[in-house]
Protein backbone atom coordinates (compact mmCIF):
# COMPACT_ATOMS: atom_id res chain seq x y z
CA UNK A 1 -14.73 18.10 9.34
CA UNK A 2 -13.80 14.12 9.81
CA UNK A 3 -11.49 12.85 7.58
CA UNK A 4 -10.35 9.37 7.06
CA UNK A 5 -7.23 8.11 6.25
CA UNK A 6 -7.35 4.59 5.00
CA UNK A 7 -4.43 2.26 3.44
CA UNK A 8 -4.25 -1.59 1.82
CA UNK A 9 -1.38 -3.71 2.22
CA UNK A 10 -0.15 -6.98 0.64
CA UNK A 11 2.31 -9.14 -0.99
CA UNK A 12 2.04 -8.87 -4.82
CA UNK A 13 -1.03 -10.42 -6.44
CA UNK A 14 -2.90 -9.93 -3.06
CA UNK A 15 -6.09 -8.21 -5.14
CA UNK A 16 -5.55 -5.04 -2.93
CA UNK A 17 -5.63 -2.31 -6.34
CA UNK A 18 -8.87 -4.10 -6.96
CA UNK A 19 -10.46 -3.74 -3.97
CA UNK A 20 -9.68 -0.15 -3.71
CA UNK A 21 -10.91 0.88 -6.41
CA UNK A 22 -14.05 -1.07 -5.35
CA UNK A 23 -14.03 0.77 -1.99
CA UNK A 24 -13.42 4.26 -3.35
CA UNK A 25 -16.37 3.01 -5.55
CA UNK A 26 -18.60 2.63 -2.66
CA UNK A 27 -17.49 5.21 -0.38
CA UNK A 28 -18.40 7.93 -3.32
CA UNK A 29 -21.72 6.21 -4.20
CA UNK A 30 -22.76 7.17 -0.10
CA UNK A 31 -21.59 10.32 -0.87
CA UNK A 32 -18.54 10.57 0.88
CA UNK A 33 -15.58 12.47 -1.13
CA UNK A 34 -12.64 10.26 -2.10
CA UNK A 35 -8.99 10.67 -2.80
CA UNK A 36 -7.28 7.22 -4.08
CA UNK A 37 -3.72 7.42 -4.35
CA UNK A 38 -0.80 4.50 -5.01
CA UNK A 39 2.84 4.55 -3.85
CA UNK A 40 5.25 5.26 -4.99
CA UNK A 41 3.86 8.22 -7.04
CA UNK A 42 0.58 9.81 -6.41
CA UNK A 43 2.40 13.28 -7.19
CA UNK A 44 3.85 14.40 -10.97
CA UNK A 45 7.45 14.22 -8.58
CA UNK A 46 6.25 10.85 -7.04
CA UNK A 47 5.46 9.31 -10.63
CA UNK A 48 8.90 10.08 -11.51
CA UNK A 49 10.38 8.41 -8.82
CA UNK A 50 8.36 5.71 -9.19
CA UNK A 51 9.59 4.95 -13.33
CA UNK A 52 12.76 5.51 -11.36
CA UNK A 53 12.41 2.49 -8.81
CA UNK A 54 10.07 0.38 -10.83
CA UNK A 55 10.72 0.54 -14.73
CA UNK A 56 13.66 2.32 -15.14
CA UNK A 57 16.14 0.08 -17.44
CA UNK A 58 19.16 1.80 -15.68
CA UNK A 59 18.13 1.41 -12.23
CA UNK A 60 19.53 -2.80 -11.80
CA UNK A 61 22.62 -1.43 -10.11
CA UNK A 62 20.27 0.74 -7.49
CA UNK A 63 21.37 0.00 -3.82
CA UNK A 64 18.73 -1.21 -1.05
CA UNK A 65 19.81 1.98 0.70
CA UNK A 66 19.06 3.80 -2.30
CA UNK A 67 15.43 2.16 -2.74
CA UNK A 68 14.42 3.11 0.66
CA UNK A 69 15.42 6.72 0.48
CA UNK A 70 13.54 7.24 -3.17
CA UNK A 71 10.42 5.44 -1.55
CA UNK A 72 10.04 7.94 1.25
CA UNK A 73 11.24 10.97 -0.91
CA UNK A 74 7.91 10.31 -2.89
CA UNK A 75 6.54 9.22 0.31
CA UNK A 76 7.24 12.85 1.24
CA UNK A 77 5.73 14.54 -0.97
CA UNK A 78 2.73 12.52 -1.65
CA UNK A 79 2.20 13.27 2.00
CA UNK A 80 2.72 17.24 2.07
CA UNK A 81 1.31 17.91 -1.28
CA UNK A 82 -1.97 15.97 -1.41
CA UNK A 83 -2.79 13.54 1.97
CA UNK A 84 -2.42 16.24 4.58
CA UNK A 85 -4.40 18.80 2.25
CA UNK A 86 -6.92 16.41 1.15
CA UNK A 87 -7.55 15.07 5.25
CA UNK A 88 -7.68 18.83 6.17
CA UNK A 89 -10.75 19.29 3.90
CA UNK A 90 -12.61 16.05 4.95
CA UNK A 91 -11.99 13.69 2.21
CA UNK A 92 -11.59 9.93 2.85
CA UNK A 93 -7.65 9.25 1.40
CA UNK A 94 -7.48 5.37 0.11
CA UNK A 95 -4.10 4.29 -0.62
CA UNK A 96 -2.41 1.78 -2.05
CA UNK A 97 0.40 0.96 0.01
CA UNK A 98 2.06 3.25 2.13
CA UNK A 99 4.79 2.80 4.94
CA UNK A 100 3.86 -0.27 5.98
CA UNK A 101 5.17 -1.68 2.77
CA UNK A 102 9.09 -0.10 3.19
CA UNK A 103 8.80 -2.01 6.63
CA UNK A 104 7.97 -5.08 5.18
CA UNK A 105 9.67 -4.49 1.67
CA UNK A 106 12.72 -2.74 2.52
CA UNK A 107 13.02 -3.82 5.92
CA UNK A 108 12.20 -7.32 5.71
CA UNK A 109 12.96 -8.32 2.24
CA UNK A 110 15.79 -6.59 1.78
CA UNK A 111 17.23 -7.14 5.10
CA UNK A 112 18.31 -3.55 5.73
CA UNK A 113 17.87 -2.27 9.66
CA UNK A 114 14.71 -2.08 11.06
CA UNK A 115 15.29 0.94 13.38
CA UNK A 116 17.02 2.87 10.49
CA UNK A 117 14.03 2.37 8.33
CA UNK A 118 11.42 3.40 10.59
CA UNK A 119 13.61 6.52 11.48
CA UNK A 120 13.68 7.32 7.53
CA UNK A 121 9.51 6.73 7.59
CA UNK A 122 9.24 8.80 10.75
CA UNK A 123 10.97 11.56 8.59
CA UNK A 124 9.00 11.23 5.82
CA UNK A 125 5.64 11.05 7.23
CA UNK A 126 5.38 12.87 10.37
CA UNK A 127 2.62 12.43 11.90
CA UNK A 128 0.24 11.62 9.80
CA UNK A 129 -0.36 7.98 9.90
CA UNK A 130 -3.52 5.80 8.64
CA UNK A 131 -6.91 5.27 10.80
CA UNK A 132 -7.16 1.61 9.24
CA UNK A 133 -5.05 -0.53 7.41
CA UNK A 134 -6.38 -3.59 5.34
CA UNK A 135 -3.75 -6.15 4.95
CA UNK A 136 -4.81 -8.52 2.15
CA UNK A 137 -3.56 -12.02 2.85
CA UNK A 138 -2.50 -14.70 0.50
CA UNK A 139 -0.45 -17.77 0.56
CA UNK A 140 2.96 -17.85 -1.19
CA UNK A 141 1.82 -19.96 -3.93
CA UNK A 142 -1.50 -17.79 -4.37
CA UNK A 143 0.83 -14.91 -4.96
CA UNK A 144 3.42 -16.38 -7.18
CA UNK A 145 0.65 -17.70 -9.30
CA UNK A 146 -1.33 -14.58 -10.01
CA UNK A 147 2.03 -12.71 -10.60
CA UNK A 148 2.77 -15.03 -13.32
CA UNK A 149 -0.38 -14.60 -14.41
CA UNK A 150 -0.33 -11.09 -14.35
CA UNK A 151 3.18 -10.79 -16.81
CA UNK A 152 1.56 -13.30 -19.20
CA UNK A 153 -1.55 -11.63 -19.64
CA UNK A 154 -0.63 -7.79 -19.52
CA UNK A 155 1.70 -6.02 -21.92
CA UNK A 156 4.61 -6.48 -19.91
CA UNK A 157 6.32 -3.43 -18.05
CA UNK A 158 9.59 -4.48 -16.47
CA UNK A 159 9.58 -4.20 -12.36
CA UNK A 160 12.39 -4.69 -10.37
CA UNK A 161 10.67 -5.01 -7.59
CA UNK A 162 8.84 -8.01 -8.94
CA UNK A 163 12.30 -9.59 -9.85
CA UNK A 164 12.40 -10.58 -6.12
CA UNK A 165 13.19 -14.49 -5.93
CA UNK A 166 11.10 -16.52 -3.96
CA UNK A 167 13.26 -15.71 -0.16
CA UNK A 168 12.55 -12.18 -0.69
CA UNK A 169 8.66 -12.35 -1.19
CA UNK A 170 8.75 -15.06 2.26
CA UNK A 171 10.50 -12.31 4.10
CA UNK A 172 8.08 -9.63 3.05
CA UNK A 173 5.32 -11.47 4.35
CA UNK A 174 6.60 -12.73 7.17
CA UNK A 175 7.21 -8.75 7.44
CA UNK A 176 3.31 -7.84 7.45
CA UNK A 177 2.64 -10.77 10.02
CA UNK A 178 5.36 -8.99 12.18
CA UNK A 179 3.44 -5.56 11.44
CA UNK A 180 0.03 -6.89 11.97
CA UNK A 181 0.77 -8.80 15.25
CA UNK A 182 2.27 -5.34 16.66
CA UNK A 183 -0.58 -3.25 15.58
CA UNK A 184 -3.81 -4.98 15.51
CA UNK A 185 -6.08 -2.26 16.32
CA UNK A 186 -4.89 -0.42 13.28
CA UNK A 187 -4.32 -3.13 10.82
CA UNK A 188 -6.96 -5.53 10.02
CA UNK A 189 -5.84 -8.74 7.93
CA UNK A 190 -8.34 -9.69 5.22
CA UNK A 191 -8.23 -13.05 3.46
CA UNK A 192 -8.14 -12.28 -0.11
CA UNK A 193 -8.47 -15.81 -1.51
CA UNK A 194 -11.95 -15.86 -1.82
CA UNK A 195 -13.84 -14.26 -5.09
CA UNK A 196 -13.64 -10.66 -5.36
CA UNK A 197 -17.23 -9.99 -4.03
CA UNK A 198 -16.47 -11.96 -1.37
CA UNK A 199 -13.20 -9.71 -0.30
CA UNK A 200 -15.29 -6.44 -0.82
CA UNK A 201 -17.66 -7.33 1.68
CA UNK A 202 -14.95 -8.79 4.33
CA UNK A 203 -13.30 -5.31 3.56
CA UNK A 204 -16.53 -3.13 4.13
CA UNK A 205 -17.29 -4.83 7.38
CA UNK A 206 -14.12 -3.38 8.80
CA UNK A 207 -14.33 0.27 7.14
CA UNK A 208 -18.09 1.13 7.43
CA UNK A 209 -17.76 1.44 11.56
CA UNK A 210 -14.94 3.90 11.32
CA UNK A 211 -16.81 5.94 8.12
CA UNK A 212 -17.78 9.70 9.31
CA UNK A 213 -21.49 10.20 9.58
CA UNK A 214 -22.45 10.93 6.37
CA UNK A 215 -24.32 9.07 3.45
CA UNK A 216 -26.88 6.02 3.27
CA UNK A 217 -25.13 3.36 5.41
C-alpha cells in the first residue's frame, strides 16, 4: 500500500489550518483515506503538552531549551503512536506543522543552535520524514494583521508563542526561506495572499502528482 505523508508550514496567520482542512476535504471526497493531525498534540499526551507550551498560565518562565524538548517529546509520540501506524496502512497523513517549524521556530526565532536542534528532531522523528511540504507564504505585515485579527475576533486563548515581538516572527521566516532554499524538491512555497480558493488550487497543483493511484483525479 502507498501512503503519503504530507505537511503545511507557515508563519502565523499564513491560512495553512484552512487549507488543510480543505485538502483533507478533497483528498477524502476521491476516496483516498485521511489522517489530519496538528502539532504540538495530535495524541491525548501531545494535547497535554501542547496546553503546556501554548496556554498554560505558569509556563512564562519556560526556557527556549525547555520549548524545544516539549515540542519533540509530543513530536515523539505523535510520530510512534499514530503517523508511522497510519502510513503503514496507506492513509494520506496531513499535518499541520511538523519539524520544519522547531527549525524555523526554535532554531531561528529563538536563536538556539541549529545543529543541536536538528540532532533533538533527528531523535524524535527517525526516519520518517514528509513526501511534500507546503510552505504558505505571507509578508510580515500580512501576518501581523490577520493575527490581530484573529485575537479580536475569537474568544481569546492566551499563546505564548504568539507573544513573539516583531524580531522573532522576521527570524522565523527568514527561517523557512533558509529551509525552503535547502530543500526545494521537498518543500514547495505557496503564496497564500490570494483568496482562499485561489490558495486551494495553487496547493492541489503541487499534491495531486504525488497522490497514489486511486480515486477520480
Amino acid at each position: 500500500m502507498k501512503s503519503l505523508f504530507i505537511t503545511f508550514e507557515g508563519t502565523e496567520g499564513c491560512g495553512k489550518s484552512t487549507q488543510v482542512e480543505l485538502l483533507a476535504e478533497r483528498l477524502r471526497a476521491l476516496g483516498h483515506r485521511v489522517r489530519v493531525l496538528r502539532e504540538p498534540g495530535g495524541t491525548p499526551i501531545g494535547e497535554e503538552i501542547r496546553h503546556t507550551l501554548k496556554h498554560s498560565k505558569v509556563n512564562v518562565t519556560m526556557t527556549y531549551e525547555t520549548e524545544l524538548l516539549l515540542m519533540n517529546a509530543s513530536r515523539a509520540q505523535l510520530v510512534r503512536e499514530t503517523i508511522r501506524p497510519a502510513l503503514a496502512v496507506g492513509e494520506i497523513v496531513v499535518c499541520d506543522r511538523f519539524y520544519d517549524s522547531t527549525t524555523a521556530y526554535q532554531g531561528y526565532g529563538r536563536g538556539l543552535d541549529l545543529a543541536l536542534v536538528r540532532s533533538v528532531i533527528d531523535f524524535a522523528v527517525g526516519d520518517t520524514r514528509p513526501n511534500l511540504t507546503l510552505l504558505l507564504h505571507v509578508p510580515p505585515e500580512v501576518s501581523a494583521e490577520r493575527l490581530q485579527s484573529r485575537q479580536s475576533t475569537l474568544p481569546f486563548v492566551r499563546d505564548r508563542i504568539e507573544e513573539g515581538d516583531r524580531y522573532f516572527f522576521e527570524r522565523v521566516a527568514q527561517g523557512y526561506e533558509a529551509i525552503a532554499a535547502a530543500e526545494p524538491n521537498r518543500v514547495r512555497v505557496v503564496s497564500g495572499t490570494g483568496a482562499i480558493e485561489v490558495v486551494c488550487e495553487n496547493i492541489w497543483e503541487l499534491v495531486r502528482p504525488v497522490l497514489p493511484r486511486i480515486g477520480r483525479w
